[in-house]
Protein backbone atom coordinates (compact mmCIF):
# COMPACT_ATOMS: atom_id res chain seq x y z
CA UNK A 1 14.46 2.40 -2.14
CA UNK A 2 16.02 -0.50 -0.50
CA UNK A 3 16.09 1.36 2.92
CA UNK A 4 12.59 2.02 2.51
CA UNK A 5 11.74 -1.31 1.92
CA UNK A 6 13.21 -2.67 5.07
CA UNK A 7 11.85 -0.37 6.73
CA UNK A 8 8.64 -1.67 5.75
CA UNK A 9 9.51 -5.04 6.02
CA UNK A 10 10.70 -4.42 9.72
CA UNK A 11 7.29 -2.46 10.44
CA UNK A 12 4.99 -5.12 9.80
CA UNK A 13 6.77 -7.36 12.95
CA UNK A 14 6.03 -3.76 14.98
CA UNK A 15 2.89 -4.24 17.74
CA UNK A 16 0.99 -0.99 15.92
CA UNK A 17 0.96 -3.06 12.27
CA UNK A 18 -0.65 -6.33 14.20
CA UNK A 19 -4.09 -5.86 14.83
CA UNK A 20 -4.14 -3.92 10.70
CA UNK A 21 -2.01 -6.50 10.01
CA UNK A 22 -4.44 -9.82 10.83
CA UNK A 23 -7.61 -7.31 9.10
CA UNK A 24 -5.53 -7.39 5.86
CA UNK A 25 -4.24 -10.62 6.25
CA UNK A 26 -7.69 -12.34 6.71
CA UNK A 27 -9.28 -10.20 3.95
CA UNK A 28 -6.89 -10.99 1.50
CA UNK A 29 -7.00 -14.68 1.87
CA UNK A 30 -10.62 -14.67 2.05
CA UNK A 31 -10.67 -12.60 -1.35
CA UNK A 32 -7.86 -15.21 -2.78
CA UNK A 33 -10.17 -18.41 -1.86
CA UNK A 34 -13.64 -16.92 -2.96
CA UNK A 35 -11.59 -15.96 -6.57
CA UNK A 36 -10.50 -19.47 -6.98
CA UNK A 37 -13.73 -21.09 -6.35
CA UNK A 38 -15.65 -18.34 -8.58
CA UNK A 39 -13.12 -18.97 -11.28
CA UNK A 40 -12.92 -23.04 -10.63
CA UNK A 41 -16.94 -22.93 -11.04
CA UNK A 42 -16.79 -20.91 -14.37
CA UNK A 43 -14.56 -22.97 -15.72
CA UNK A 44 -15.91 -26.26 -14.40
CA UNK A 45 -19.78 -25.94 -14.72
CA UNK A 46 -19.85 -23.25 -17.45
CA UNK A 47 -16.75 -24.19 -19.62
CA UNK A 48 -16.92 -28.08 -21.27
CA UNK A 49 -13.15 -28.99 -21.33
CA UNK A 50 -11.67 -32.49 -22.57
CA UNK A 51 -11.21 -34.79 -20.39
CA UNK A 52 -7.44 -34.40 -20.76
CA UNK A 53 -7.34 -30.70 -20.05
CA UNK A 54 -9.74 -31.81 -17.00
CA UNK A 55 -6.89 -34.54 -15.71
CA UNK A 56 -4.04 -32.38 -16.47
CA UNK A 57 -5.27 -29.03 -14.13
CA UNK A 58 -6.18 -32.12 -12.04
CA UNK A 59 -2.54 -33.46 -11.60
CA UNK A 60 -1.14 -29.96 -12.10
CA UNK A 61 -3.47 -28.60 -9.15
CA UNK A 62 -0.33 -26.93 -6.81
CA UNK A 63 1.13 -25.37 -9.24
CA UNK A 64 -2.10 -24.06 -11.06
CA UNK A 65 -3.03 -22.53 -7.61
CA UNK A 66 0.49 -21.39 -7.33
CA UNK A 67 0.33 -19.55 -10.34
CA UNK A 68 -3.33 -18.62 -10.07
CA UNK A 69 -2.58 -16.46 -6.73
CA UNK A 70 0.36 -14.97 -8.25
CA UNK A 71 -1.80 -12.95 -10.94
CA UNK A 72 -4.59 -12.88 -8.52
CA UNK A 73 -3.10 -10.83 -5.84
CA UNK A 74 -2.16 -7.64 -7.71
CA UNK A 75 -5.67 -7.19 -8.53
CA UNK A 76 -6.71 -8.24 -4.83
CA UNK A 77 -4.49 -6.35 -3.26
CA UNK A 78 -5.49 -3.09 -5.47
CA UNK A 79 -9.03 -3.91 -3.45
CA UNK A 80 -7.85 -4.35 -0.02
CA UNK A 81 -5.66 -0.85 -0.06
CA UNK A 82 -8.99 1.21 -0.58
CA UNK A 83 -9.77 0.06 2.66
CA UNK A 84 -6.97 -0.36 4.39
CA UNK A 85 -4.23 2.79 3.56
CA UNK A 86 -5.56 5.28 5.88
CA UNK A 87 -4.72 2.79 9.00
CA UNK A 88 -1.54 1.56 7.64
CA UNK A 89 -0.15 4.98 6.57
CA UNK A 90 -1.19 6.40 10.07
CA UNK A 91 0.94 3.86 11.97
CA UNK A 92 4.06 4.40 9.71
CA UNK A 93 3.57 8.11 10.29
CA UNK A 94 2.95 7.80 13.94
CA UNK A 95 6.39 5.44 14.29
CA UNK A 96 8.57 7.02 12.08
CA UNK A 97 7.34 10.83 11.06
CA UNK A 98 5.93 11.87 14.42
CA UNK A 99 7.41 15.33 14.33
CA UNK A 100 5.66 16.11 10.93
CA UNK A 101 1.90 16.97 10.03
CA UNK A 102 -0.21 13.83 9.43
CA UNK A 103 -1.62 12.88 5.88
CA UNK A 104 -5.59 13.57 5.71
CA UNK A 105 -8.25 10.46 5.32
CA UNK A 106 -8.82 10.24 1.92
CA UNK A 107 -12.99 9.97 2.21
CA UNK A 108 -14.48 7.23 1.38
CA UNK A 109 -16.08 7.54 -1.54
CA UNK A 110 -12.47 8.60 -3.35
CA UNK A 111 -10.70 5.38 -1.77
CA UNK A 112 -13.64 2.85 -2.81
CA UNK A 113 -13.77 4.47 -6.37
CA UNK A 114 -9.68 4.79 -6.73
CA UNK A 115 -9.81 0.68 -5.64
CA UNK A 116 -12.32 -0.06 -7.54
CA UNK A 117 -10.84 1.29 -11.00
CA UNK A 118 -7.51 -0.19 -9.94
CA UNK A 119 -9.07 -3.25 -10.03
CA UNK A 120 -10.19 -3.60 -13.12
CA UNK A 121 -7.14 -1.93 -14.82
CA UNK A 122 -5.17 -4.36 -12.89
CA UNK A 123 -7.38 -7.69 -13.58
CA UNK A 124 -7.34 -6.24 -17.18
CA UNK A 125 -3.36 -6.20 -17.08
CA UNK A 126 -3.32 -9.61 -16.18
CA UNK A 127 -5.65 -11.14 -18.64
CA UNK A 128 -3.42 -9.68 -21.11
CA UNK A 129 -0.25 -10.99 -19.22
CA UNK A 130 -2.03 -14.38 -19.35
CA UNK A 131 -2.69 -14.67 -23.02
CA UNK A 132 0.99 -13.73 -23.60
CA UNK A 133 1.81 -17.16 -21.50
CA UNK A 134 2.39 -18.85 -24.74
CA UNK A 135 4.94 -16.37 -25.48
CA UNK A 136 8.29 -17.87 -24.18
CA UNK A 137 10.37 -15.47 -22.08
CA UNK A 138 7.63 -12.34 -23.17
CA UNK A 139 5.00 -13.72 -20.33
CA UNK A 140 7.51 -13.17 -16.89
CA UNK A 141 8.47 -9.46 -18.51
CA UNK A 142 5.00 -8.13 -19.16
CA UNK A 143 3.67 -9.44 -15.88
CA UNK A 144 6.87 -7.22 -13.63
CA UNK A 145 6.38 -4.63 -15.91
CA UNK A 146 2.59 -4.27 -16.12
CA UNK A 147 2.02 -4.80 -12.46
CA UNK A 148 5.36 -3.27 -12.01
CA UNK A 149 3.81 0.03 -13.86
CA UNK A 150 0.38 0.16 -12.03
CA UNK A 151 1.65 -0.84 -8.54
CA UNK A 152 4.09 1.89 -8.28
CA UNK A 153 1.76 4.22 -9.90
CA UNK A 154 -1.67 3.39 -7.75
CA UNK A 155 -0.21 2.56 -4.99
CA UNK A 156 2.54 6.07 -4.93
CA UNK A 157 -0.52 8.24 -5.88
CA UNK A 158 -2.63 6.80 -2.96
CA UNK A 159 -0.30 7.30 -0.55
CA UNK A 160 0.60 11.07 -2.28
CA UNK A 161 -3.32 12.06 -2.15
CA UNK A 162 -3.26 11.78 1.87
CA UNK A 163 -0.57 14.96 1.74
CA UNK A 164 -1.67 16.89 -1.31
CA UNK A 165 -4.24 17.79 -3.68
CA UNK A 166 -5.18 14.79 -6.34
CA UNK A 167 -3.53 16.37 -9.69
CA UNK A 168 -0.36 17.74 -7.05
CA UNK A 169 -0.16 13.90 -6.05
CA UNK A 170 0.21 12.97 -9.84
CA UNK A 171 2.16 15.75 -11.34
CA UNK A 172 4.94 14.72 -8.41
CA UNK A 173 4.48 10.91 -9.44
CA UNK A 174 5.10 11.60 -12.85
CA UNK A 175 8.44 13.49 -11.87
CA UNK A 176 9.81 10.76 -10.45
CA UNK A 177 7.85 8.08 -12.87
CA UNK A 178 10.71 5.71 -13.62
CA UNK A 179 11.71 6.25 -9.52
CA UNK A 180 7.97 4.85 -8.97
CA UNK A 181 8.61 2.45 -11.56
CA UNK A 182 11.34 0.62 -9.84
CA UNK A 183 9.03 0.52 -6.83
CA UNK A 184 5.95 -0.92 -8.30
CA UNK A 185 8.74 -3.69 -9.72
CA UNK A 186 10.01 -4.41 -6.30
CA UNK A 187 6.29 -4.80 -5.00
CA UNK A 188 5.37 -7.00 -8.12
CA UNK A 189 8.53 -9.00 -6.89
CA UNK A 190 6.73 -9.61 -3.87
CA UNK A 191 3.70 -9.94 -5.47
CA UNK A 192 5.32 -13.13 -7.24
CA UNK A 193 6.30 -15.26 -3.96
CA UNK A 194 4.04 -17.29 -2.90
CA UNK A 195 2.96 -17.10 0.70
CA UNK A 196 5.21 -13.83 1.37
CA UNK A 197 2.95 -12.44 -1.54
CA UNK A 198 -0.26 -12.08 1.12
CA UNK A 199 1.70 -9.70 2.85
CA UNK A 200 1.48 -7.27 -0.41
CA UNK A 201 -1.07 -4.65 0.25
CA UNK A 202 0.44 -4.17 3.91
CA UNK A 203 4.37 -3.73 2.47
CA UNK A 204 3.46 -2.45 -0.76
CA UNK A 205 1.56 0.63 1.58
CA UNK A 206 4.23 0.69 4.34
CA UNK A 207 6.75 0.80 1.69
CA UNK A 208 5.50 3.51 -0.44
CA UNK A 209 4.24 5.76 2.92
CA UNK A 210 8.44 5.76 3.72
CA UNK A 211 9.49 6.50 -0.22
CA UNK A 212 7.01 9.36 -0.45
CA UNK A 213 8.31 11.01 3.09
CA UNK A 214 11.83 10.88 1.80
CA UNK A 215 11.05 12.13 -1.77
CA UNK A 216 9.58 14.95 -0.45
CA UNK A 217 11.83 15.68 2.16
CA UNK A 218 14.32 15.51 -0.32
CA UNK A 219 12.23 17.86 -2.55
CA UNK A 220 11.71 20.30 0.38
CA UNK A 221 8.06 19.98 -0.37
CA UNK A 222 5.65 21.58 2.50
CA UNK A 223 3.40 18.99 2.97
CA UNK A 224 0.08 20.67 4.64
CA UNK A 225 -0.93 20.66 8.14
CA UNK A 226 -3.79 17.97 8.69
């Protein structure tokens, strides 16, 4: 797992990952600023606060954003991979696993409908994270392992649709579920640092393009011919 996420560190410095790289990149900030103003506007022209609470976010205003974009980007990133995997998982393949067949496109109407219900499982994940916040020492845990949980799992079986059929792609997730697990944790890691966490959908693809290749080299699974 480590290897493998090296690797995929390594790859996005590579001259194929650039030009996918700045897409992503640009997109996910873009998505990050427009949620933050949506939600600032909710809460500031729809929600009457005391003038206190008003101050406070006020003062507070790094670290609120701070925060903010750390539960923000797992669901933002769940968005941007819909759109996105088919490019990034073709330049891993094409640097690293040229001698074996390519993954099929996953058409489009699969990868906008897979994104879109990964988004709101994800955003609803996170709400419940959130309201846990006043839960000392509970909040940090539920947020690795909830995002921890769906990242590995969305983000594996994404990546294992381009190389087999849909319930193939889960059946082999769930035999190596706490395997996946331990991924999705790592990515939720990243997820969790600011700045490095923009960077998420492009790793957390990357990363999960190399751990699927191994596991099923490992596995001696035929992956079929594109």
């Amino acid at each position: 797992m480590i290897n493998a996420a090296l690797e995929a560190f390594r790859d996005l410095l590579t001259p194929p990952f650039r030009a996918v790289a700045l897409k992503v990149l640009g997109l996910t900030i873009l998505l990050l600023v427009v949620t933050i103003v949506g939600i600032e506007w909710v809460f500031g022209y729809l929600v009457e606060w005391p003038s206190w609470v008003e101050n406070l976010i006020q003062v507070l205003g790094g670290l609120v954003l701070v925060v903010g974009s750390m539960f923000l980007i797992p669901p933002i990133s769940s968005l941007i991979v819909g759109l996105y995997l088919d490019e990034i998982a073709e330049a891993v393949e094409q640097q690293h696993y040229p001698e074996q067949p390519p993954g099929e496109e996953l058409p489009v109407g699969i990868s906008v409908w897979l994104a879109i219900k990964f988004f709101f499982v994800v955003i609803g994940v996170n709400i419940l994270v959130l309201l846990l916040l006043i839960v000392p020492g509970v909040n940090l845990v539920a947020f690795y392992v909830g995002n921890g949980y769906l990242l590995g799992r969305e983000f594996f079986e994404m990546v294992a649709m381009r190389y087999m059929p849909v319930a193939e792609a889960r059946a082999f997730r769930k035999q190596n579920s706490f395997y996946v697990f331990l991924c999705g944790l790592l990515i939720a890691g990243i997820a969790s640092v600011p700045i490095l966490n923009l960077l998420t959908p492009l790793f957390a693809t990357a990363f999960m393009v190399h751990v699927f290749k191994r596991m099923a080299m490992r596995k001696q699974i035929g992956l079929p011919a594109a």
